[in-house]
C-alpha atoms as a PDB file:
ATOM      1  CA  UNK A   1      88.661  98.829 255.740  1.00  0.00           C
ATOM      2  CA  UNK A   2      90.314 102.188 254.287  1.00  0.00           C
ATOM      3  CA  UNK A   3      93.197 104.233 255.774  1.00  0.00           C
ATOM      4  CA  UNK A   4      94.236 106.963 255.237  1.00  0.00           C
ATOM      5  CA  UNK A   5      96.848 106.010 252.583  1.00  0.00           C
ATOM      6  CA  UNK A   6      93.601 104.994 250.568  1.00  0.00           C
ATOM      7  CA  UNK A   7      92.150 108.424 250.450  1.00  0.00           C
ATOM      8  CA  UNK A   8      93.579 109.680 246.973  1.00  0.00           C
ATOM      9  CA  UNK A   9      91.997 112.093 244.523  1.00  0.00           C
ATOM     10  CA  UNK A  10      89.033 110.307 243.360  1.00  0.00           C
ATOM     11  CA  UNK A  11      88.445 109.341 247.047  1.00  0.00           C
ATOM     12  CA  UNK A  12      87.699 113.166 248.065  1.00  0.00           C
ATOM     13  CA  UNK A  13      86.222 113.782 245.019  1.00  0.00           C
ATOM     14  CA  UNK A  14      83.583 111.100 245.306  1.00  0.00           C
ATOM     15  CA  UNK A  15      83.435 112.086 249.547  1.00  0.00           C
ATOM     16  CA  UNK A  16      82.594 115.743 248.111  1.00  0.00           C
ATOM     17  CA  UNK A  17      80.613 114.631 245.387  1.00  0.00           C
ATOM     18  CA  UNK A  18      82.105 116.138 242.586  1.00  0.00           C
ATOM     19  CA  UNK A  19      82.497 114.521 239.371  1.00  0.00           C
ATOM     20  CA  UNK A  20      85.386 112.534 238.260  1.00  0.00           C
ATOM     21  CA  UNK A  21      85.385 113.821 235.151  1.00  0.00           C
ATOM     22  CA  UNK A  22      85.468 117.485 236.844  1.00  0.00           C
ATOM     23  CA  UNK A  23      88.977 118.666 236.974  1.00  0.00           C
ATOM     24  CA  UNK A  24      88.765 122.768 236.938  1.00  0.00           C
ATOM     25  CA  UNK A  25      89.515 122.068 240.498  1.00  0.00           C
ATOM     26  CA  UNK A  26      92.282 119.307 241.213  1.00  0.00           C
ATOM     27  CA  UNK A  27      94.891 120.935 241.947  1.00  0.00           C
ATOM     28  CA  UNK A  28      92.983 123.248 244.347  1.00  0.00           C
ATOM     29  CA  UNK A  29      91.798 119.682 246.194  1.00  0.00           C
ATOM     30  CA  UNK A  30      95.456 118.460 246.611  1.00  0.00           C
ATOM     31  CA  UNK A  31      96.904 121.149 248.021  1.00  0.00           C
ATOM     32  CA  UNK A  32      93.843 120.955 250.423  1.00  0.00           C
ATOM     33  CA  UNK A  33      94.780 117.557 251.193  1.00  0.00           C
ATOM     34  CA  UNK A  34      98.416 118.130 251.890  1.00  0.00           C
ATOM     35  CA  UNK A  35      97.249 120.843 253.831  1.00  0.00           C
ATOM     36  CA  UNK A  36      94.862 118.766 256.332  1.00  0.00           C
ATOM     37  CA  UNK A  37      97.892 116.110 256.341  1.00  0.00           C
ATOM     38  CA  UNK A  38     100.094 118.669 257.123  1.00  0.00           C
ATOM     39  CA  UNK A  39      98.285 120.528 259.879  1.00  0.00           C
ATOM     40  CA  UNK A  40      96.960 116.991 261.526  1.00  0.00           C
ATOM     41  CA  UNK A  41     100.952 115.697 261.627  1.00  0.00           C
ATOM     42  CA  UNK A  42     101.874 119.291 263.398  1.00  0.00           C
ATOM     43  CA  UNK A  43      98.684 119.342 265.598  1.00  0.00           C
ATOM     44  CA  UNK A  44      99.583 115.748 266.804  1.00  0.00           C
ATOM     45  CA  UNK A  45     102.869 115.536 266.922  1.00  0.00           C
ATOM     46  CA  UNK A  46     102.836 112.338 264.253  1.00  0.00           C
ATOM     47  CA  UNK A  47     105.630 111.401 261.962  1.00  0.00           C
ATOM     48  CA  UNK A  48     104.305 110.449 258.418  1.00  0.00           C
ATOM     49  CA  UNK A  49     104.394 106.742 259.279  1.00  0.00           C
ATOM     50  CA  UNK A  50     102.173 107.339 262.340  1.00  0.00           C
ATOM     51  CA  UNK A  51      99.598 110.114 260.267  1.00  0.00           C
ATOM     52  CA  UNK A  52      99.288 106.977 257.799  1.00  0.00           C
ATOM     53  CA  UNK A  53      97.987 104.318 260.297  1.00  0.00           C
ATOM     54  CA  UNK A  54      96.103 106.991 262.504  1.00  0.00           C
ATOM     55  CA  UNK A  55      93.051 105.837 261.201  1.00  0.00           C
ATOM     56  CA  UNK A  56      90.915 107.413 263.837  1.00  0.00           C
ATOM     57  CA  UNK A  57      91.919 110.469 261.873  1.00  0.00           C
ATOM     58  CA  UNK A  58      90.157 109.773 258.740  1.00  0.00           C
ATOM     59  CA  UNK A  59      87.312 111.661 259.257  1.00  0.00           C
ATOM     60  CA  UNK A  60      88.785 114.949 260.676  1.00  0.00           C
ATOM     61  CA  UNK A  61      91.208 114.502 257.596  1.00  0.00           C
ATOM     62  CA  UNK A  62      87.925 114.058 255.684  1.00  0.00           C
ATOM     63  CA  UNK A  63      86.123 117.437 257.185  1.00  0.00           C
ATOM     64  CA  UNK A  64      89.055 119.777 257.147  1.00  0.00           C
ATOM     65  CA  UNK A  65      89.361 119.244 253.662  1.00  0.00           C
ATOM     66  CA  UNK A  66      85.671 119.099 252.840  1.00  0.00           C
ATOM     67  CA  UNK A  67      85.512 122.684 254.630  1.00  0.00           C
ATOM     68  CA  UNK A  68      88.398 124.244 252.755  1.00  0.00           C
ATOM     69  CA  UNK A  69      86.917 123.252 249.720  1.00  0.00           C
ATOM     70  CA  UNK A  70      83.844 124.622 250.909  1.00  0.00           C
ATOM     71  CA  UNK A  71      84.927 127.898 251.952  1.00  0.00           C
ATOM     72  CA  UNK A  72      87.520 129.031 250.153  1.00  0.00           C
ATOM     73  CA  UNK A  73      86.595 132.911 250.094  1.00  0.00           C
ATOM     74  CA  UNK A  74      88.914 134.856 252.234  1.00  0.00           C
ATOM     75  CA  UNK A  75      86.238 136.527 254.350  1.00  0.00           C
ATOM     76  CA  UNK A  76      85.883 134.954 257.214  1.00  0.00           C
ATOM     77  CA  UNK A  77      83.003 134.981 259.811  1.00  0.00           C
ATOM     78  CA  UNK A  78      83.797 136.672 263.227  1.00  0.00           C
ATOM     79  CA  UNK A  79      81.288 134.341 265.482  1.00  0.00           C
ATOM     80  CA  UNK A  80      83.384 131.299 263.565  1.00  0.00           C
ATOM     81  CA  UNK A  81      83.970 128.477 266.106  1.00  0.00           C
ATOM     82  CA  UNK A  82      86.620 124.952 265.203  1.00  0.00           C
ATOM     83  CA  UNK A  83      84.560 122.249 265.022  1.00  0.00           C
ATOM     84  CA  UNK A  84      84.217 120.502 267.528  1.00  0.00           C
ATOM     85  CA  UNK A  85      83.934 117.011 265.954  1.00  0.00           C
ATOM     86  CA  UNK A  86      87.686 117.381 264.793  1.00  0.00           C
ATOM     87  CA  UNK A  87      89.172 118.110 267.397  1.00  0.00           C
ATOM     88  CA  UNK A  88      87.401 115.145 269.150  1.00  0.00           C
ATOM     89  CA  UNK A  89      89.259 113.152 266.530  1.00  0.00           C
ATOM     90  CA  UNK A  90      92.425 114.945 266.707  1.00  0.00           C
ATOM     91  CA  UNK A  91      92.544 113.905 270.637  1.00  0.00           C
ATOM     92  CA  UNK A  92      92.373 110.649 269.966  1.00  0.00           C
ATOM     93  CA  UNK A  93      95.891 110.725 268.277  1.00  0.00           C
ATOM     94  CA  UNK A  94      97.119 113.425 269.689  1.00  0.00           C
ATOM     95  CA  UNK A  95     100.756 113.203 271.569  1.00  0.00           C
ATOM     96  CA  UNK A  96     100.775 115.172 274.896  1.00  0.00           C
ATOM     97  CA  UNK A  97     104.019 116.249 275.907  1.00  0.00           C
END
């Protein structure tokens, strides 16, 4: 079974089906990652023990950084809606105060 502490670079890569040997974009991927980490901690109030056994976060980790990747242009649709698959995951980890 994977966590999230198993999701490294080759991990996305391979989830976003880009080459291994492909690495014009690396750095671009890990800041995405930290990114989604980032913003999933804040979101759910998790310290970075807690983000790394929230496994029920894996695949909104796994989407948020498959859609920066996708669209990283800065123009941004108007009739743009979150997704509502993540933050199905999000609640699931997700500390109400």
């Amino acid at each position: 079974m994977y966590s999230i502490k198993d999701i490294d670079l080759d991990f996305m890569k391979n989830y976003l089906r880009i080459e291994l040997e492909f690495t014009d974009d690396d750095i671009e991927l890990q800041i995405f990652m930290q990114v989604a980490k980032d913003y999933l901690q804040k979101v759910c109030g998790l310290t970075e023990d807690e983000f790394l056994d929230a496994n029920t976060l894996i695949p909104a980790y796994l989407i948020l950084v498959a859609e920066m990747y996708e669209y990283r242009s800065a123009m941004v649709q108007t009739n743009t809606k979150a997704n509502p698959l993540i933050q199905r995951y999000i609640n699931t980890r997700r500390k109400f105060f």
